[in-house]
C-alpha atoms as a PDB file:
ATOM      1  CA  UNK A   1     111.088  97.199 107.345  1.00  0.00           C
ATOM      2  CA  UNK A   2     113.158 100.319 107.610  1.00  0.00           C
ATOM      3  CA  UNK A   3     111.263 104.019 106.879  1.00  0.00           C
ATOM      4  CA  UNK A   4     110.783 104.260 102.809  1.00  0.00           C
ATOM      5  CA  UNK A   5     112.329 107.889 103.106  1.00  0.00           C
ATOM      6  CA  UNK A   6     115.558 106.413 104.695  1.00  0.00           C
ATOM      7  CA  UNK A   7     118.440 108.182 103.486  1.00  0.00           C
ATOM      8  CA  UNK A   8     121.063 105.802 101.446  1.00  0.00           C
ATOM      9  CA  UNK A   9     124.351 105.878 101.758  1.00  0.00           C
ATOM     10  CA  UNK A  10     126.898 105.947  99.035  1.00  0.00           C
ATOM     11  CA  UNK A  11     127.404 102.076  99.494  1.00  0.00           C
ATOM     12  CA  UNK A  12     123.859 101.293  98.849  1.00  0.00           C
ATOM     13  CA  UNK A  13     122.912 100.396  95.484  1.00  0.00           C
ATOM     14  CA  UNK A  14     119.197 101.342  94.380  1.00  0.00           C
ATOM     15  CA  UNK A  15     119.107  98.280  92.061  1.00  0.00           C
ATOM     16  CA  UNK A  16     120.903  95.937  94.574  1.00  0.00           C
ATOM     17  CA  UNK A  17     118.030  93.778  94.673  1.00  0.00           C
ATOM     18  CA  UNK A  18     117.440  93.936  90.503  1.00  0.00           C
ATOM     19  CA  UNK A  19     121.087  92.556  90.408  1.00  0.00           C
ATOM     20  CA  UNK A  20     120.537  90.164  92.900  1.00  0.00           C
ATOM     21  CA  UNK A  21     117.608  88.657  90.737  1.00  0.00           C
ATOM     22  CA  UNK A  22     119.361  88.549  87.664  1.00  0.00           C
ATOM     23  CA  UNK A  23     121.883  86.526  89.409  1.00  0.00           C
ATOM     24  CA  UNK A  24     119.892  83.914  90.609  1.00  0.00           C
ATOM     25  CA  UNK A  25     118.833  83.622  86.975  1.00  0.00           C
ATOM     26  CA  UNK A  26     121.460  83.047  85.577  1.00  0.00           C
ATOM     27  CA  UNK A  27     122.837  80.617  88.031  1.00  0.00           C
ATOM     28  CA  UNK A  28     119.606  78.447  88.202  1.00  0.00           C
ATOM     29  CA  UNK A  29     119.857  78.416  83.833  1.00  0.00           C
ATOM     30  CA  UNK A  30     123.619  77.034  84.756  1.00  0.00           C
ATOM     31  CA  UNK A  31     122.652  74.491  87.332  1.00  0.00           C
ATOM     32  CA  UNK A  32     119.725  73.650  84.986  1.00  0.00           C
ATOM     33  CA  UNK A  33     121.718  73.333  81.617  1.00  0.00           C
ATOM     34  CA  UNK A  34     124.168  71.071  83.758  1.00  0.00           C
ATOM     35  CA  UNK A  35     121.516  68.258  84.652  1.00  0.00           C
ATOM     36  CA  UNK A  36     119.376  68.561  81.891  1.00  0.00           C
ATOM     37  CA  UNK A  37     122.219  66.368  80.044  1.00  0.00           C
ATOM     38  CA  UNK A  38     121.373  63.649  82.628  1.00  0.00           C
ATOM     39  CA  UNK A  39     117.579  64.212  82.064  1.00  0.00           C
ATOM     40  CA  UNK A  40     115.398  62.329  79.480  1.00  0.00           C
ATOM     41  CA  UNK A  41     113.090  63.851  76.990  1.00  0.00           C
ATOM     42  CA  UNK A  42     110.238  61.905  78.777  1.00  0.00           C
ATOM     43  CA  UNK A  43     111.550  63.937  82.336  1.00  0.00           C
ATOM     44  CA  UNK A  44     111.979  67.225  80.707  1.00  0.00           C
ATOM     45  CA  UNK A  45     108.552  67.075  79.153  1.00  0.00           C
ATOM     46  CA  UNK A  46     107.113  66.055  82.773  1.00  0.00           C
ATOM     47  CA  UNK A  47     108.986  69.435  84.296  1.00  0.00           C
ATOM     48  CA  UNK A  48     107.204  71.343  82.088  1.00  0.00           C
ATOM     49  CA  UNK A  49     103.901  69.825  82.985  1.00  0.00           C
ATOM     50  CA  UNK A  50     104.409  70.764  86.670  1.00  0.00           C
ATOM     51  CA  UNK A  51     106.209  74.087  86.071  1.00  0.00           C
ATOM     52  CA  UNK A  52     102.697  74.300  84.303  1.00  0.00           C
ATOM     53  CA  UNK A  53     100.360  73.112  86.878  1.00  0.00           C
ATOM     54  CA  UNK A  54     102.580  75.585  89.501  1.00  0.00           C
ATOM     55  CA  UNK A  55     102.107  78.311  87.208  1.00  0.00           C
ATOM     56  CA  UNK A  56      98.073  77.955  86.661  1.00  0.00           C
ATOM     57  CA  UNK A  57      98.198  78.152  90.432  1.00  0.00           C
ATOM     58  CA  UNK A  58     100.098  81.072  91.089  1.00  0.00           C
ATOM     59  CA  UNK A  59      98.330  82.710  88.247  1.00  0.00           C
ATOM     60  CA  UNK A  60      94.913  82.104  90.475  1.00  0.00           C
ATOM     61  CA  UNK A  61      96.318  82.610  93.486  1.00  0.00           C
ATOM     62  CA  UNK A  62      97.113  86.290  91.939  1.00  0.00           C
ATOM     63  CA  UNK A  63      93.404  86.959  89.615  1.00  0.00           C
ATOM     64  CA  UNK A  64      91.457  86.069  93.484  1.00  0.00           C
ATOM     65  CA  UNK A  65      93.111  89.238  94.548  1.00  0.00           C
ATOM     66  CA  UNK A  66      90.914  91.187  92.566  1.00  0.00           C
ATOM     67  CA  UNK A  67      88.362  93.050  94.261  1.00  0.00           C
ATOM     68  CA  UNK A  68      86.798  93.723  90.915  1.00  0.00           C
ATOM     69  CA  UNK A  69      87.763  91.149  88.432  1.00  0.00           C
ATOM     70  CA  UNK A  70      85.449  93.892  85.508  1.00  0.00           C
ATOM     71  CA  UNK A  71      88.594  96.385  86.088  1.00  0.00           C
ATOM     72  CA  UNK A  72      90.925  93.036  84.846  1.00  0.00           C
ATOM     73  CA  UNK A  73      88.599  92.184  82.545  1.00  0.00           C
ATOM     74  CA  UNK A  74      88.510  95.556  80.506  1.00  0.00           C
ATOM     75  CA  UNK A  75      92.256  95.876  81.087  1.00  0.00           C
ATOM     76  CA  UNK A  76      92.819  92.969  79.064  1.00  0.00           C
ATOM     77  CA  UNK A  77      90.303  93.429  76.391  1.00  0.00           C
ATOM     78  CA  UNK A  78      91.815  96.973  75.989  1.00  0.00           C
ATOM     79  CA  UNK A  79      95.242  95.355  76.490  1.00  0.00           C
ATOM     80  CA  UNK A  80      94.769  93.209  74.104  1.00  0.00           C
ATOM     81  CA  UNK A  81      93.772  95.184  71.653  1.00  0.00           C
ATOM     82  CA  UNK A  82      96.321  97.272  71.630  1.00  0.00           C
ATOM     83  CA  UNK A  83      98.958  93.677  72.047  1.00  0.00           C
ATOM     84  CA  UNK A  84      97.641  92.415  68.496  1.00  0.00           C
ATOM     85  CA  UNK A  85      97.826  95.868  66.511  1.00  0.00           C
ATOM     86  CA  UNK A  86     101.459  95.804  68.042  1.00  0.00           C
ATOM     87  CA  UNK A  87     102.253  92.498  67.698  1.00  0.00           C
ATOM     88  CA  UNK A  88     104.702  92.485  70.607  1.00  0.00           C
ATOM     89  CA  UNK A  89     104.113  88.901  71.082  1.00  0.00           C
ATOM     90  CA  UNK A  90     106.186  88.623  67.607  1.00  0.00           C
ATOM     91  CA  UNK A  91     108.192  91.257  68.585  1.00  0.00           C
ATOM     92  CA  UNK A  92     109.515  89.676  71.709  1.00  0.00           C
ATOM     93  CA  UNK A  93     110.109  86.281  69.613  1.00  0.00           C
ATOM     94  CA  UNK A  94     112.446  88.159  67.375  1.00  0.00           C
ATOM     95  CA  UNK A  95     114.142  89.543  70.131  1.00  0.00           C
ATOM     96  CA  UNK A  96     114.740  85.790  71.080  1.00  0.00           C
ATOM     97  CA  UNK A  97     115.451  84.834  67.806  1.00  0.00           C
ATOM     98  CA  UNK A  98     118.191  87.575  67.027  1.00  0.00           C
ATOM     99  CA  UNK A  99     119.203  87.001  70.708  1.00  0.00           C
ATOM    100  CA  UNK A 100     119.897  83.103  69.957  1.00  0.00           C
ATOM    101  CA  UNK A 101     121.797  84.146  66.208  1.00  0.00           C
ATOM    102  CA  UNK A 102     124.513  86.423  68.477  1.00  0.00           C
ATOM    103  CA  UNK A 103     124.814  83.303  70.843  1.00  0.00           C
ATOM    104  CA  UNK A 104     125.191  81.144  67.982  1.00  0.00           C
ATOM    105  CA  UNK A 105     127.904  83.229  66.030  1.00  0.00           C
ATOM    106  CA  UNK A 106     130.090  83.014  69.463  1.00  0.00           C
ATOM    107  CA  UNK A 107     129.581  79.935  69.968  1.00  0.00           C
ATOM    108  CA  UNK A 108     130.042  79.086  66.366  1.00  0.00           C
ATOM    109  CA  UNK A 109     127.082  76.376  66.325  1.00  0.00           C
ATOM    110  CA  UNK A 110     123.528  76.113  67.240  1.00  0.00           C
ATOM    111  CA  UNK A 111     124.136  72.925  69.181  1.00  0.00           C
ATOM    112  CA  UNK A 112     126.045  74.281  71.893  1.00  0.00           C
ATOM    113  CA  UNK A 113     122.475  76.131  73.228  1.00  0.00           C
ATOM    114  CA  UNK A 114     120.819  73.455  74.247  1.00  0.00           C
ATOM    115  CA  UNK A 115     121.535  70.931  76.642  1.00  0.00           C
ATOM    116  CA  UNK A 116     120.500  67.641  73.648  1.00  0.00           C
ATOM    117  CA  UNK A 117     120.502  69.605  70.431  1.00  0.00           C
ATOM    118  CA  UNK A 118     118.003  66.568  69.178  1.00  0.00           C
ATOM    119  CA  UNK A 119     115.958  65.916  72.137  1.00  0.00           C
ATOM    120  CA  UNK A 120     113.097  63.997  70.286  1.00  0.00           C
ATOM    121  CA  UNK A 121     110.479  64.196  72.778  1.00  0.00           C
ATOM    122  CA  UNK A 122     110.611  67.982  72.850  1.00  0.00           C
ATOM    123  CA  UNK A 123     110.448  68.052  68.797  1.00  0.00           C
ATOM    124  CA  UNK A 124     111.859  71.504  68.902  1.00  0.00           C
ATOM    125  CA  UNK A 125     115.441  72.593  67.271  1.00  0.00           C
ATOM    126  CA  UNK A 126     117.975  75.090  69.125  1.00  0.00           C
ATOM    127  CA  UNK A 127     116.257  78.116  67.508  1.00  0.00           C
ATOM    128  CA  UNK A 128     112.801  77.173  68.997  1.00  0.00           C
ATOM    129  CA  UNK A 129     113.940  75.857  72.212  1.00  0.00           C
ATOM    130  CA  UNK A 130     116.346  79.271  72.350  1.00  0.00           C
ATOM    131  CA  UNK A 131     112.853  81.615  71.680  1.00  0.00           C
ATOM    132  CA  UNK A 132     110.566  79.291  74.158  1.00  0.00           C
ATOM    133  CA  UNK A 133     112.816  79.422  76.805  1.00  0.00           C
ATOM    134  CA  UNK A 134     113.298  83.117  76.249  1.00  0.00           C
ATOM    135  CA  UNK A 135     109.730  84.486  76.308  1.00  0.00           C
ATOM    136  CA  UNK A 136     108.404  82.211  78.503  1.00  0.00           C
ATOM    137  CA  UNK A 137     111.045  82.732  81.010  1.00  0.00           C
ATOM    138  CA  UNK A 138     110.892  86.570  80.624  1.00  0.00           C
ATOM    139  CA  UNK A 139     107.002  86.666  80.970  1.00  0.00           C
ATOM    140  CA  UNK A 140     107.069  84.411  84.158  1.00  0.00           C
ATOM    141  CA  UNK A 141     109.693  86.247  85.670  1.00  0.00           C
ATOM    142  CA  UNK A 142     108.736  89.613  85.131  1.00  0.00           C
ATOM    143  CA  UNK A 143     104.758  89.676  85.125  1.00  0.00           C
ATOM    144  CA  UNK A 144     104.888  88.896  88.977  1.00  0.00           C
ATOM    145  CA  UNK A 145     103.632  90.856  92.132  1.00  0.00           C
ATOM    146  CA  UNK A 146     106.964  91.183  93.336  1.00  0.00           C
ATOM    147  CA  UNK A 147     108.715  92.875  90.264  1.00  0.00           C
ATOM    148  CA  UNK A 148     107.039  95.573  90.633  1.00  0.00           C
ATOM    149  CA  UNK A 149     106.288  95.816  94.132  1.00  0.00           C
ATOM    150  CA  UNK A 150     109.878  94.768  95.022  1.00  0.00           C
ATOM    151  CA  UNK A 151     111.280  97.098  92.749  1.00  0.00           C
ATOM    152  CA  UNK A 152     110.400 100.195  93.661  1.00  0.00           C
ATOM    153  CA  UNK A 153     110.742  99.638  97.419  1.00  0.00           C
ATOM    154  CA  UNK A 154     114.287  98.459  96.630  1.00  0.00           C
ATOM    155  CA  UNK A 155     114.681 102.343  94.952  1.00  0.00           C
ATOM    156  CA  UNK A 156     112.858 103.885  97.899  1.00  0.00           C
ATOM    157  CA  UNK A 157     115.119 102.036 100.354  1.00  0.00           C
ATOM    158  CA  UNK A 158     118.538 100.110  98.712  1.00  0.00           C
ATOM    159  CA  UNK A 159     118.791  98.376 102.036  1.00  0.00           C
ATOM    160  CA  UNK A 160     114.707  96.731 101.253  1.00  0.00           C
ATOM    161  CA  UNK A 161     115.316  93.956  99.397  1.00  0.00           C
ATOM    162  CA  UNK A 162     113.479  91.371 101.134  1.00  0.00           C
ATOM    163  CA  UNK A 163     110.818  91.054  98.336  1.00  0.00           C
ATOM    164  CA  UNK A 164     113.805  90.519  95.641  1.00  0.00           C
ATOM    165  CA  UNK A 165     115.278  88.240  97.731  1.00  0.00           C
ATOM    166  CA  UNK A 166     112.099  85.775  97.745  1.00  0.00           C
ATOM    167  CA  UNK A 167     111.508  86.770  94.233  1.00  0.00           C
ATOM    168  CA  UNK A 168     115.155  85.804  93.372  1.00  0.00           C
ATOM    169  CA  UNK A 169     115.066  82.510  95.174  1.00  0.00           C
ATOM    170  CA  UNK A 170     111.749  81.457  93.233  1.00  0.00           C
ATOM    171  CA  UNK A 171     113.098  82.527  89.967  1.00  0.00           C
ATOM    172  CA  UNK A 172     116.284  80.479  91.118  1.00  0.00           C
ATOM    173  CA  UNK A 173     114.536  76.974  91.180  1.00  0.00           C
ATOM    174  CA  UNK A 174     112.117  77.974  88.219  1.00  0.00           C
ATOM    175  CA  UNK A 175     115.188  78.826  86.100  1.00  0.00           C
ATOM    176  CA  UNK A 176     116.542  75.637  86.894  1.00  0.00           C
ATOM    177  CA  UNK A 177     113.574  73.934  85.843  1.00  0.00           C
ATOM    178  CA  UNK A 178     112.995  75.400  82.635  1.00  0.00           C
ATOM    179  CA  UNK A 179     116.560  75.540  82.033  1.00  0.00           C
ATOM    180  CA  UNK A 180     116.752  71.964  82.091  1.00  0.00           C
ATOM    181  CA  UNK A 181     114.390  71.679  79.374  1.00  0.00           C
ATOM    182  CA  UNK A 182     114.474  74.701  76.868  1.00  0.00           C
ATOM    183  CA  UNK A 183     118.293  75.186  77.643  1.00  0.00           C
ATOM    184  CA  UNK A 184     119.751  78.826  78.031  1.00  0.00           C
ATOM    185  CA  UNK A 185     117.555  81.031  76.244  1.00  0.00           C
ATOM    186  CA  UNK A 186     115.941  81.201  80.135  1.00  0.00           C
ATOM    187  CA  UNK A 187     119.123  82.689  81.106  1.00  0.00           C
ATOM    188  CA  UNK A 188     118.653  85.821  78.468  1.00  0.00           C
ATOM    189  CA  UNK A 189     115.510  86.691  80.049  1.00  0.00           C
ATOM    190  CA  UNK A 190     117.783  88.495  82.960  1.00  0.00           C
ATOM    191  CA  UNK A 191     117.950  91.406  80.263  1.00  0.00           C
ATOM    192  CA  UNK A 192     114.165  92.035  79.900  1.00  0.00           C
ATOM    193  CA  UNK A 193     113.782  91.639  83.965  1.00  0.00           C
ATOM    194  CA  UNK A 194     116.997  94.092  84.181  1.00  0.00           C
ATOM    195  CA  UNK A 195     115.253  96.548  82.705  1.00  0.00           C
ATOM    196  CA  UNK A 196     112.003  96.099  83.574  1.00  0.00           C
ATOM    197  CA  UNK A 197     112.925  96.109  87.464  1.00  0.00           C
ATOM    198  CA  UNK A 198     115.540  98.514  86.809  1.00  0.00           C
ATOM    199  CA  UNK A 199     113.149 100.988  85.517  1.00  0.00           C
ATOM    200  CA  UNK A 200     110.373 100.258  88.936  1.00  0.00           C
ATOM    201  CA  UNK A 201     113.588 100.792  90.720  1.00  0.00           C
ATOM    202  CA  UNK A 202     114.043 104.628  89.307  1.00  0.00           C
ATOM    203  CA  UNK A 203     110.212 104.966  89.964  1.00  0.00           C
ATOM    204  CA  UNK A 204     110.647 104.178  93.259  1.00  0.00           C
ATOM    205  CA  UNK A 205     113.504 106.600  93.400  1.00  0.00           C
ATOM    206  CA  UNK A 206     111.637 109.627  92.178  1.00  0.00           C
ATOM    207  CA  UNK A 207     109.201 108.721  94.643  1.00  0.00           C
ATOM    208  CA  UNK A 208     111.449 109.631  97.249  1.00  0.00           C
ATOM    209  CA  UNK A 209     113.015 112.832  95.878  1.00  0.00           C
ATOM    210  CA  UNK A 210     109.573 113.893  95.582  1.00  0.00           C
ATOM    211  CA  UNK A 211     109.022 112.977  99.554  1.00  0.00           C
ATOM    212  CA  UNK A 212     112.308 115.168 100.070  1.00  0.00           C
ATOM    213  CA  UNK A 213     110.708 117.634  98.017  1.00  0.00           C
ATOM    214  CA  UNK A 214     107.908 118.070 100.424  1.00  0.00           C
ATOM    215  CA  UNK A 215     105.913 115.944  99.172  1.00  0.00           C
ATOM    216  CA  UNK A 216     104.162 112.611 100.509  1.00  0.00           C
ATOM    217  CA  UNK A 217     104.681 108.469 100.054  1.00  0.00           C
ATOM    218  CA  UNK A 218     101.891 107.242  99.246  1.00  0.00           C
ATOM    219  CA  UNK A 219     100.477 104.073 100.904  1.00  0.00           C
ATOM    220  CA  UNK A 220     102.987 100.892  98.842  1.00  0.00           C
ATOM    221  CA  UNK A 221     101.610  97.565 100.685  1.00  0.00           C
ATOM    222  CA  UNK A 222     100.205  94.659  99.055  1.00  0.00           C
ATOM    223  CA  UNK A 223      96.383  95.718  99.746  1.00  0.00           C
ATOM    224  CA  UNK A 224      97.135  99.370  97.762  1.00  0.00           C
ATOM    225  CA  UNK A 225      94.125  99.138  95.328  1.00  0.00           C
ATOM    226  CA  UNK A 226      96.936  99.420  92.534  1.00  0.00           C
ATOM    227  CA  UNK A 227      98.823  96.371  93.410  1.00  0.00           C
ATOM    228  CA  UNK A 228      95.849  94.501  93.807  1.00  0.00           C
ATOM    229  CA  UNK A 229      94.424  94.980  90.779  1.00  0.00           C
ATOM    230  CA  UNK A 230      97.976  94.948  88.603  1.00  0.00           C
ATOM    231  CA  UNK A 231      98.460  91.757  90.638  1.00  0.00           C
ATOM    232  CA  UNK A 232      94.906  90.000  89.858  1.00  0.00           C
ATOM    233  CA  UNK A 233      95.894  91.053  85.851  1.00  0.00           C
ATOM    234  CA  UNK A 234      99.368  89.991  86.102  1.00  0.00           C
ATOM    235  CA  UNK A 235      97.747  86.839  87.282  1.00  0.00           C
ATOM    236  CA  UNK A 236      95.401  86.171  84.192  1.00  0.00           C
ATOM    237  CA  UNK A 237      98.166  86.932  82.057  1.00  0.00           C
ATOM    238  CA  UNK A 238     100.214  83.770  83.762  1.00  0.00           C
ATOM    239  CA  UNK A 239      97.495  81.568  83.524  1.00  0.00           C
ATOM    240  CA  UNK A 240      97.337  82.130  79.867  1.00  0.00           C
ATOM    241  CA  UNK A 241     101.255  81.463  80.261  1.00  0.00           C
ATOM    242  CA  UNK A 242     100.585  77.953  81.872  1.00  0.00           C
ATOM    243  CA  UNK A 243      97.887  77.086  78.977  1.00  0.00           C
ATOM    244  CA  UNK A 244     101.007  77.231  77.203  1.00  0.00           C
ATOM    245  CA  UNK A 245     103.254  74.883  79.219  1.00  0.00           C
ATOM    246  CA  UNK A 246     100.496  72.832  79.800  1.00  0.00           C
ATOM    247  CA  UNK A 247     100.249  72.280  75.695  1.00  0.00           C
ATOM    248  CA  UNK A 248      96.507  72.929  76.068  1.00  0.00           C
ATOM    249  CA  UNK A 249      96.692  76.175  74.310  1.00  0.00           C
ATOM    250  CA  UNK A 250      99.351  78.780  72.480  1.00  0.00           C
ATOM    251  CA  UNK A 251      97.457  82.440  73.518  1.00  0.00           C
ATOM    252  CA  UNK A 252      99.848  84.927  71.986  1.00  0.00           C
ATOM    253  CA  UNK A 253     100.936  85.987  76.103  1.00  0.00           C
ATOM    254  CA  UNK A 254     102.861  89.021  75.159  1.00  0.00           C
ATOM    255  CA  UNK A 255     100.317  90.233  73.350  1.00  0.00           C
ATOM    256  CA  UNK A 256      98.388  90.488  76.460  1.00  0.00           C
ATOM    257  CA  UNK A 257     101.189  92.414  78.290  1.00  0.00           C
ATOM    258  CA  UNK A 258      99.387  96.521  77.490  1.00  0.00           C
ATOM    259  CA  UNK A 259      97.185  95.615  79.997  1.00  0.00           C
ATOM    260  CA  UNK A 260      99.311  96.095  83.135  1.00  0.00           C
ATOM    261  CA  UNK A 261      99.639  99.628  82.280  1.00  0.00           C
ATOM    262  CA  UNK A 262      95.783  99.868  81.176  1.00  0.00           C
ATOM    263  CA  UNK A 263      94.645  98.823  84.590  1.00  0.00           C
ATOM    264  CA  UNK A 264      96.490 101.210  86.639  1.00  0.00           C
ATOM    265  CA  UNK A 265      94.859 104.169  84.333  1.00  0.00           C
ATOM    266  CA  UNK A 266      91.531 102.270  85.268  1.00  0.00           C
ATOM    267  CA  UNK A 267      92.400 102.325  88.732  1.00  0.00           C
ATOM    268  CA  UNK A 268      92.748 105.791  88.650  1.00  0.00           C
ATOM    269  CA  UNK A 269      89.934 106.675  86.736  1.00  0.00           C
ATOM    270  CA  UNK A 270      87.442 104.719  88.813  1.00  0.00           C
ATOM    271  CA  UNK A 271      88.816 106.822  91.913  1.00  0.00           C
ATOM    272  CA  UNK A 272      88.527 109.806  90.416  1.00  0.00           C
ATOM    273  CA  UNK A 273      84.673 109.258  89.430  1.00  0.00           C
ATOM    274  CA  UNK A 274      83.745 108.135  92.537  1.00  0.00           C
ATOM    275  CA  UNK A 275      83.343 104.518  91.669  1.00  0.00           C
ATOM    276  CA  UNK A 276      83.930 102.183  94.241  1.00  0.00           C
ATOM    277  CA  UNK A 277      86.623  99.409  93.602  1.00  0.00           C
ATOM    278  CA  UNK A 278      85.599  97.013  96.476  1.00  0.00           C
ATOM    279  CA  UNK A 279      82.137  95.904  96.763  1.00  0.00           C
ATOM    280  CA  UNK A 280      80.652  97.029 100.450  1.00  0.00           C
END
């Protein structure tokens, strides 16, 4: 990987790797919309059953990375907490749902968002499907590892986007997927990621103006205490998301969301008592 304090060039783009992501979104939601005519309701409802089972795995693939699953643990009772007096699990369904109402007035009916307005196995309408496919896409896509992690190397270094670029093939075929089942609302959730990744991207930025500045980089790889513990949280937060798909339980997921910016501040705090993250 080329030095983080690299100098970029004017034909470097910071976010090259953000827009690269958001791409691949919206052309797996295309390729997904376009077969998920030619899919049953039986087939769709078995894609979401795996996109599930995938999901639960990934989700404890990410919590093992923990070295102390009580600094997840308090960052999502403290998250959550702070989720439910917010509501932002409502919040980001009325995003979706004013989201879908725009799509509808253009397209001048409801039917035109999904890929089988009726699609009885499903026993949602456009509206629901629209919102599903929305927040569930968003919260997949952008709780991740490697939107943060990605993101601000890609602002440290325009020409680093190998971590986007596996990110952005993942969130290809996923897209796809869920596409052919909950229709395009998955394609919306580009605008969350874009400024989600976006905004990691500017951090990553400042981190290098403030290397110019005489400062220092600090250590960014996967075993940085702060990646492994957003990572591990992240990672409880999707398996909630894949009770969900899996139809085993609705957990409010959003809701959960405060607590990737808890645990960094419990990160911190532990270092600055003393506390050791790691057992010896």
């Amino acid at each position: 990987m080329p030095p983080l304090t690299q100098p970029q060039t004017d034909t470097e783009i910071p976010m090259s790797g953000t827009i690269l992501n958001v791409v691949a979104i919206i052309a797996g939601t295309t390729i997904g919309i376009l077969i998920g005519n030619r899919l049953s309701a039986r087939m769709q409802e078995s894609i979401m059953t795996g996109l599930g089972l995938v999901t639960l795995v990934i989700g404890l693939q990410s919590a093992f990375e923990s070295g102390n699953i009580i600094l997840p643990l308090l960052s999502l009772v403290i998250g959550v907490i702070l989720g439910e007096l917010l509501d932002m699990d409502a919040a980001l369904r009325r995003l979706g749902g004013w989201l879908q109402a725009r799509v509808a007035g253009v397209n001048g009916a409801t039917a035109a968002l999904t890929d089988d307005a009726n699609a009885p196995g499903l026993h949602m309408d456009a509206r629901t499907r629209f919102v599903k496919g929305f927040v569930t896409a968003s919260l997949l896509f952008g709780v991740g590892p490697l939107a943060i992690l990605g993101s601000i190397r890609n602002g440290m270094d325009a020409g680093d986007v190998q971590l986007l670029a596996v990110k952005s093939t993942l969130d290809f075929f996923a897209a796809t997927a869920f596409a052919s089942s909950l229709g395009i609302g998955v394609a919306f959730s580009s605008l969350p990621i874009l400024v989600l990744q976006g905004a990691f991207a500017l951090v990553g930025m400042a981190v290098v103006g403030a290397a110019g500045a005489g400062g220092a980089v600090a250590g960014l790889a996967a075993d940085n205490p702060f990646i492994r513990e957003f990572t591990a949280t992240g990672g409880l937060i999707l398996m909630g998301l894949a009770l969900g798909l899996l139809e085993i339980k609705q957990p409010r997921v959003a809701n959960f969301l405060p607590a990737l910016v808890i645990i960094p501040l419990l990160v911190a705090l532990a270092g600055a008592l003393g506390i050791s993250i790691y057992p010896v």
